[in-house]
Protein backbone atom coordinates (compact mmCIF):
# COMPACT_ATOMS: atom_id res chain seq x y z
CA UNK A 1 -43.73 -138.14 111.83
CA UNK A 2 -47.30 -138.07 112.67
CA UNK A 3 -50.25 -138.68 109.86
CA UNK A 4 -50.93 -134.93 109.68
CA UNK A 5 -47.16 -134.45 108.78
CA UNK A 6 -47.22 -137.30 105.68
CA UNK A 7 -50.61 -135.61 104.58
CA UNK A 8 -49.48 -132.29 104.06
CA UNK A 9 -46.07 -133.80 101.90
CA UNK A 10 -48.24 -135.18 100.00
CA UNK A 11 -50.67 -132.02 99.72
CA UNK A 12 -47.03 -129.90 98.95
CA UNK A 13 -46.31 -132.35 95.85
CA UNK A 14 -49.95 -132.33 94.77
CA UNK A 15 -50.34 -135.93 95.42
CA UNK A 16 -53.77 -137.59 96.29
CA UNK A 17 -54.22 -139.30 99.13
CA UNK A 18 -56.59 -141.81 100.50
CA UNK A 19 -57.52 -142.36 104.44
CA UNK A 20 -58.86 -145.86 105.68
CA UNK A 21 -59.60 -145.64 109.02
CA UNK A 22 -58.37 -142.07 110.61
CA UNK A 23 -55.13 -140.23 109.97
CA UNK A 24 -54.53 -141.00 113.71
CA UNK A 25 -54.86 -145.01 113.25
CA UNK A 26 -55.29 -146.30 110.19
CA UNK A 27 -53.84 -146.58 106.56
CA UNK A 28 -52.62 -143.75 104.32
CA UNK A 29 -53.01 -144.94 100.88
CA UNK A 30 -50.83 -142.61 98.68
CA UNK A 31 -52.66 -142.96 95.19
CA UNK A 32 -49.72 -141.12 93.50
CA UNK A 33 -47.06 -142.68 94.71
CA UNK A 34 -47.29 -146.34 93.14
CA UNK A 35 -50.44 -146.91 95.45
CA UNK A 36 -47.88 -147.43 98.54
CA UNK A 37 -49.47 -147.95 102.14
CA UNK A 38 -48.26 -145.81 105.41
CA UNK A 39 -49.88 -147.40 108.62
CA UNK A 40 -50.18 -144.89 111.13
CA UNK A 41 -50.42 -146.05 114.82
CA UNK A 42 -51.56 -143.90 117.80
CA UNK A 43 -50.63 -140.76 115.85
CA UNK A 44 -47.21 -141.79 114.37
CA UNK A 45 -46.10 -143.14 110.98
CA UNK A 46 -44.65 -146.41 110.97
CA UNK A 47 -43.53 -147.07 107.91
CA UNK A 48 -40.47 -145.43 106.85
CA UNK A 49 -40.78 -142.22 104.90
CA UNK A 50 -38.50 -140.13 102.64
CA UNK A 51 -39.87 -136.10 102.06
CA UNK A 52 -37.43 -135.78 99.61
CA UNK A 53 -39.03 -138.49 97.18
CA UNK A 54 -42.28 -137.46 97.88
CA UNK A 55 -41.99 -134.11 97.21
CA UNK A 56 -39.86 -134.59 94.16
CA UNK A 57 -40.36 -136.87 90.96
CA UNK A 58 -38.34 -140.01 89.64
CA UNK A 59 -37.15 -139.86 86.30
CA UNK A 60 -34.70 -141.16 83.77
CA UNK A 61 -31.78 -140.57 85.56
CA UNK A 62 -32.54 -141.17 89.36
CA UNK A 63 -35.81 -143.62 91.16
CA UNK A 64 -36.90 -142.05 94.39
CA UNK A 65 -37.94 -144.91 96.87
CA UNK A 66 -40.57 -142.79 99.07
CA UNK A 67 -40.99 -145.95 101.30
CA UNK A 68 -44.18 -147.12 102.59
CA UNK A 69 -45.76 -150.80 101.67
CA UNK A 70 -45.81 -151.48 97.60
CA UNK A 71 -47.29 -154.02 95.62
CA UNK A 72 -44.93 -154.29 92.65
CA UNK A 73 -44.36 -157.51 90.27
CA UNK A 74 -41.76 -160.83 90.78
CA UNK A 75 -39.39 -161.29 89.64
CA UNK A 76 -36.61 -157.86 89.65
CA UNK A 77 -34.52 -159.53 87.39
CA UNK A 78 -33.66 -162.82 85.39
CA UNK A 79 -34.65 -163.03 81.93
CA UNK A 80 -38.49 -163.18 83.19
CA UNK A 81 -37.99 -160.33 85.35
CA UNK A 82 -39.50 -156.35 85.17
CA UNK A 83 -36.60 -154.09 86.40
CA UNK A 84 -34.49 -154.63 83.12
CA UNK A 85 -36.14 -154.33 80.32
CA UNK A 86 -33.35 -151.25 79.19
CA UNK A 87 -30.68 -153.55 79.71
CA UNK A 88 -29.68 -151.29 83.18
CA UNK A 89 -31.59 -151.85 86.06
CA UNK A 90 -34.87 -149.06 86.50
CA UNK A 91 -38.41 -148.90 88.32
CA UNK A 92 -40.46 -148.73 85.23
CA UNK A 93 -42.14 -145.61 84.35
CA UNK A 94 -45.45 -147.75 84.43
CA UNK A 95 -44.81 -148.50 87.90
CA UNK A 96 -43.89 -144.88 89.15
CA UNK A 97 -46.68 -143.52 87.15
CA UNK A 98 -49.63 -145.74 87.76
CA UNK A 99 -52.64 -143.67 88.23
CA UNK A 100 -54.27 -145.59 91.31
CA UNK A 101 -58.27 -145.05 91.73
CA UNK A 102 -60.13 -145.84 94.82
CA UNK A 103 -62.96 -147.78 93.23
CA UNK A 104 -65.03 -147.96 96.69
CA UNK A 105 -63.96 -147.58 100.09
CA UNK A 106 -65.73 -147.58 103.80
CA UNK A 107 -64.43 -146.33 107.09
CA UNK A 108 -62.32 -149.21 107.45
CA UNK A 109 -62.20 -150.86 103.84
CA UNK A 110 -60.65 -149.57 100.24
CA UNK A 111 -60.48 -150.96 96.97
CA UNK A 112 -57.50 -149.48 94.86
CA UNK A 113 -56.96 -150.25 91.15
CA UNK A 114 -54.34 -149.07 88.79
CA UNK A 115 -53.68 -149.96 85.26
CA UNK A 116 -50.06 -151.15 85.06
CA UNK A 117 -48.48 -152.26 81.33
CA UNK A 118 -45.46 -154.23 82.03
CA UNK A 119 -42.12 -155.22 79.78
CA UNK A 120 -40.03 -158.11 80.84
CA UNK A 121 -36.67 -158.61 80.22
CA UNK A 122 -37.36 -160.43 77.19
CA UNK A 123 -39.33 -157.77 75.17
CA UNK A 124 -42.77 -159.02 75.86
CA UNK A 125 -45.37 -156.49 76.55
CA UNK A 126 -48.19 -157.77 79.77
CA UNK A 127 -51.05 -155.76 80.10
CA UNK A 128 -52.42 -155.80 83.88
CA UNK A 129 -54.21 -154.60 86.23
CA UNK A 130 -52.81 -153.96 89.68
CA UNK A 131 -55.58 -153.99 93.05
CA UNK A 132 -54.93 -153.81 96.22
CA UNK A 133 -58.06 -154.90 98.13
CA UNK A 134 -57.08 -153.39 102.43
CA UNK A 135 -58.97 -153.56 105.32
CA UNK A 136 -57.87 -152.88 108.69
CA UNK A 137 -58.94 -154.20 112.09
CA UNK A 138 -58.08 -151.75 115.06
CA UNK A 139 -56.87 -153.94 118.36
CA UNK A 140 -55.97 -151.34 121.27
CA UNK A 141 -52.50 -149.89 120.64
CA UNK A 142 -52.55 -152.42 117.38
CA UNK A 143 -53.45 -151.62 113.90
CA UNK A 144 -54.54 -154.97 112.20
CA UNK A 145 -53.37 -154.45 107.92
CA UNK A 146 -55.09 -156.94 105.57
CA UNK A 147 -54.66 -156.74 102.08
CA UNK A 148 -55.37 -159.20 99.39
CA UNK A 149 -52.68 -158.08 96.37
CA UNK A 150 -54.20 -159.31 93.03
CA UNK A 151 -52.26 -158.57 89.27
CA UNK A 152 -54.96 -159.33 86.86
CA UNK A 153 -53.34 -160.20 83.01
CA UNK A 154 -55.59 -158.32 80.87
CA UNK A 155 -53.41 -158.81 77.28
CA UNK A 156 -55.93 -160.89 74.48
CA UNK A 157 -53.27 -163.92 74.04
CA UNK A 158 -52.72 -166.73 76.07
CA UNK A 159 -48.93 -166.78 77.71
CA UNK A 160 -47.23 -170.11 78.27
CA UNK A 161 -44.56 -171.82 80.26
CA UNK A 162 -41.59 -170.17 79.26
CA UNK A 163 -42.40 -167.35 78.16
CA UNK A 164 -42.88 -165.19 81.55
CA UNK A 165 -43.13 -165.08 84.91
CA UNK A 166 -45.12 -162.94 87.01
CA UNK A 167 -46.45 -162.59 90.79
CA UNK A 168 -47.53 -160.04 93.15
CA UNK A 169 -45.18 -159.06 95.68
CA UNK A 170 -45.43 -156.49 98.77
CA UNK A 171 -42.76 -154.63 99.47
CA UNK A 172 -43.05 -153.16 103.03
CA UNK A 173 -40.17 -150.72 104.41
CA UNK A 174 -39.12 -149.46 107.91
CA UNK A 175 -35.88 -147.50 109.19
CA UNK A 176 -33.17 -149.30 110.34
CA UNK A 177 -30.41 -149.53 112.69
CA UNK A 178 -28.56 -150.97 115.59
CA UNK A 179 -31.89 -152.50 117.31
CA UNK A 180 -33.37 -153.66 114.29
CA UNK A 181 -33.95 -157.25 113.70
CA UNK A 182 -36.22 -159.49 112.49
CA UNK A 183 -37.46 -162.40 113.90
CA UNK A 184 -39.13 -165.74 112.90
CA UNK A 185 -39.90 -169.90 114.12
CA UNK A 186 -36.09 -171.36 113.06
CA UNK A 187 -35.92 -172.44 109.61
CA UNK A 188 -34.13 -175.22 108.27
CA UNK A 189 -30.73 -174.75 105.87
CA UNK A 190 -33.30 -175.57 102.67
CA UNK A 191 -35.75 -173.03 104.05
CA UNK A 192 -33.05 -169.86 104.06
CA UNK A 193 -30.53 -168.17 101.43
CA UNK A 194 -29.05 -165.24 100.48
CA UNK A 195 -29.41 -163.37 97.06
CA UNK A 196 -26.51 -160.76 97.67
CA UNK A 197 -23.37 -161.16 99.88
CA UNK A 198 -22.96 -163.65 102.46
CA UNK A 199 -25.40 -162.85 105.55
CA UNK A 200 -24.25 -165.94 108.52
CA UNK A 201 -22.76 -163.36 110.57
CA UNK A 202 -26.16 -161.16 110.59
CA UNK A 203 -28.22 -164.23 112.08
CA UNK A 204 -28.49 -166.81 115.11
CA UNK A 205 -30.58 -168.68 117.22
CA UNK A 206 -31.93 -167.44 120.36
CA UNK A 207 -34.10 -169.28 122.57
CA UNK A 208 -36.63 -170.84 120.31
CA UNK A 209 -36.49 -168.10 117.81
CA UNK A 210 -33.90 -167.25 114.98
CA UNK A 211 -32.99 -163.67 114.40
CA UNK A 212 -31.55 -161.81 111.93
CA UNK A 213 -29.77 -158.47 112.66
CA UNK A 214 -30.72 -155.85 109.90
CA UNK A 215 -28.16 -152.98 110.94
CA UNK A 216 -25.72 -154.09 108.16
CA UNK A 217 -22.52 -152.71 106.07
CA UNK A 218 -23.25 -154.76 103.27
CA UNK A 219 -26.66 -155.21 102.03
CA UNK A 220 -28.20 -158.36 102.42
CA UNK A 221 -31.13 -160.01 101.13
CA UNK A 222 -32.46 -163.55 102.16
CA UNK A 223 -35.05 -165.62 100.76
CA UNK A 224 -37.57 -167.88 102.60
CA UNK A 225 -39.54 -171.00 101.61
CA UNK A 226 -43.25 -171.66 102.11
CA UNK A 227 -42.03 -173.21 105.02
CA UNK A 228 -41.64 -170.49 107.14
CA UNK A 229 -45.33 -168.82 108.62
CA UNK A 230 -44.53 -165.72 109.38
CA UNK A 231 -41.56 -162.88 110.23
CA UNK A 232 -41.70 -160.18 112.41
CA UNK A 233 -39.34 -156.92 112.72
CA UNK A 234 -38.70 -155.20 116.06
CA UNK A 235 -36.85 -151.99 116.67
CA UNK A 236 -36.47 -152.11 120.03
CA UNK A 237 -39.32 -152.03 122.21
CA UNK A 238 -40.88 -148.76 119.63
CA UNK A 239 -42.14 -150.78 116.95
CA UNK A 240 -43.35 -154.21 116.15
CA UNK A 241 -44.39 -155.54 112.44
CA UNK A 242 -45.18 -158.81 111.73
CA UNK A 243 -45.99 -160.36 108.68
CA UNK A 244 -48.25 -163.58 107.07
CA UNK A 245 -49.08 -164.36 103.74
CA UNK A 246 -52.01 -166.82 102.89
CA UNK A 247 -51.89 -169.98 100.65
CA UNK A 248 -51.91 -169.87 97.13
CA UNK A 249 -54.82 -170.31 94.48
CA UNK A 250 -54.92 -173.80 93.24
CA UNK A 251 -52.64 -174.09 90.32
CA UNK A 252 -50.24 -171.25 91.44
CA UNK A 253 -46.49 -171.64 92.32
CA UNK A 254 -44.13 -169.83 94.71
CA UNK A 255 -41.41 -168.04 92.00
CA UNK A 256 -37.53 -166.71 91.85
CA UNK A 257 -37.61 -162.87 93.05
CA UNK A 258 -34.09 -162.19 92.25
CA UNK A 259 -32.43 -159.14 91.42
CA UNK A 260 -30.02 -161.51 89.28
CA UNK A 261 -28.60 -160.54 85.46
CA UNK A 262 -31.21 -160.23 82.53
CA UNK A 263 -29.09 -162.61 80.70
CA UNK A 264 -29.65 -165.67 83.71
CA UNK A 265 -32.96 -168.13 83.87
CA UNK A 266 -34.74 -168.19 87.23
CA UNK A 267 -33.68 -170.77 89.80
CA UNK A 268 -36.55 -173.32 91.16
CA UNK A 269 -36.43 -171.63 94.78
CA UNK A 270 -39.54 -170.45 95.14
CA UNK A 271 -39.87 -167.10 97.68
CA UNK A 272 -42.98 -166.87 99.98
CA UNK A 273 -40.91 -164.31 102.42
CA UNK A 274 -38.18 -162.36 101.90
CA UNK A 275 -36.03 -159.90 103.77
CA UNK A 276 -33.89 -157.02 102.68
CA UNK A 277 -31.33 -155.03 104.67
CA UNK A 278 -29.79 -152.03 103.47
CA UNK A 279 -26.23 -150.23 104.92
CA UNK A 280 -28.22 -146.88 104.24
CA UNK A 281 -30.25 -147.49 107.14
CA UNK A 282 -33.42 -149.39 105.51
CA UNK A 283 -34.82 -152.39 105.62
CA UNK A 284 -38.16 -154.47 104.11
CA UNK A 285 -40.36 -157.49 105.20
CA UNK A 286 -41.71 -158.71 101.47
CA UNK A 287 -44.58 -161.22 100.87
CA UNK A 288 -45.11 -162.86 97.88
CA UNK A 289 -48.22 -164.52 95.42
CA UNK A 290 -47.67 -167.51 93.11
CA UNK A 291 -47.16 -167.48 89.34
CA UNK A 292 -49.54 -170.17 86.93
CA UNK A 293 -48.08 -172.37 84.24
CA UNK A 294 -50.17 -170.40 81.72
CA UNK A 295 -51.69 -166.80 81.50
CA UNK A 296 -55.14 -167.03 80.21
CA UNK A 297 -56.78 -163.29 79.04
CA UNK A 298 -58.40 -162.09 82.57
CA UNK A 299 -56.30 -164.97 84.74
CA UNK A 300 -55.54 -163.24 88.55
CA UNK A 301 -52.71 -163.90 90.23
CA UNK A 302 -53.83 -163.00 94.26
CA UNK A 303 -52.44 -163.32 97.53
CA UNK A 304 -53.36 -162.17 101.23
CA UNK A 305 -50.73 -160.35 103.01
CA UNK A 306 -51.42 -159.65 106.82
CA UNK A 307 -49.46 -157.45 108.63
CA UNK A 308 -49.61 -156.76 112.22
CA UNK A 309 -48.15 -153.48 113.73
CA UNK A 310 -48.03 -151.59 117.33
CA UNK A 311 -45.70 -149.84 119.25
CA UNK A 312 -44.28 -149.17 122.28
């Protein structure tokens, strides 16, 4: 799919869409479609797509994941977390309906804001405000992404310790299959873990780099410390993605992501990288922001995320 193709889906559903740099190389930033981000590289879409979900709605009954690069909140679940908050797991119509705003832009920059009003698992209503702040940097065959994710609590009472947690976290999906992998510097046993079934057979050393197959049968999902600088996904020799996020604020902590049961309390593994395989032929490289012992009125939670892409 080239950018011309993802433009007119989104012209057919009547969905906005903003261009940083050109529809050729650069970012399509789909403002009504939870604000995702398509990187397009020498005139072809890199980021995984689904028509279907873009040309239809989500609803009640059925979330359509239209791919792309999202910022959405940590954690899924736990008691803390945003995807349970009906007791059944669901993207929250807040999320799926955010109207996103490009509050100024340049041929290479865009500021995006959206006004997001999120429910935890525990009842307890957190106003925010959801930017993504992107520039890109064009290198050759290369497209250079950088975004700063921020969630800004705009609710008038202080939250404390115990009460939430919250972080910004970038979801970025590609197609998968039999010469997918990901790649990063080996981590040690401390540094790794699954969240879903058991994943040793998907991953070994090789050479002074440890992979991690993503064609899978069973999904997978595997968490990564602070430890780890980077991870990069390679499907074959077509496409290359690989993926940084910067240091904290001061006073900011590294959280629990999981998609665990409403009813459990987050573990003390913090997630700074995370990968997720899918048997439906999908996978994601996620970055993640910190979370603050308190939420002050106006506090911003931020993070850098820089993601590297070319092709073949």
């Amino acid at each position: 799919m080239n950018g011309n193709d993802l433009i007119d889906l989104m012209q057919q559903s009547h969905r906005r869409v903003h261009i940083i740099g050109t529809k050729d190389n650069g970012i399509l930033a789909a403002l009504d479609l939870e604000g995702r981000l398509f990187a397009v590289v020498n005139d072809r879409v890199i980021n995984r797509v689904v028509p279907s979900a873009i040309l239809n709605r989500s609803n009640k009954t059925s979330y359509l994941n239209p791919g792309g690069d999202a910022l959405w909140p940590a954690p899924e679940g736990t008691c803390f977390g945003y995807e349970y908050a009906t007791g059944i797991w669901r993207v929250p119509p807040a999320i799926t309906g955010a109207v996103w705003e490009v509050v100024s832009s340049s041929s290479d920059t865009a500021f995006i804001r959206a006004e997001v009003d999120l429910i935890n698992n525990r009842q307890l209503g957190i106003p925010c405000e959801f930017e993504r702040h992107i520039k890109i940097i064009q290198r050759g065959i290369s497209l250079v992404q950088n975004v700063t994710e921020v969630i800004r609590y705009i609710g008038k009472r202080p939250l404390h310790k115990g009460e939430f947690l919250i972080a910004p976290w970038s979801l970025c999906q590609f197609d998968s299959g039999k010469p997918g992998r990901v790649t990063m510097p080996p981590p040690t046993e401390k540094d790794i873990w699954d969240y879903y079934s058991k994943s040793e057979s998907q991953r070994h050393l090789e050479g002074e780099v440890f992979v991690v197959d993503t064609y899978t049968k069973n999904r997978f999902q595997l968490g990564l410390s602070s430890k780890i600088p980077w991870i990069e996904y390679n499907y074959g020799d077509e496409l290359r993605a690989r993926r940084y996020a910067g240091d904290l604020p001061v006073g900011q902590f590294y959280i629990d992501i999981a998609d665990a049961p409403p009813d459990q309390p987050p573990s003390k593994r913090g997630v700074k990288l995370s990968i997720y395989c899918d048997p439906s032929g999908f996978m994601e490289i996620e970055a993640c922001g910190g979370c603050p012992e308190n939420l002050e009125p106006g506090t911003e939670l931020s993070v850098n995320i820089i993601t590297e892409y070319s092709t073949g």
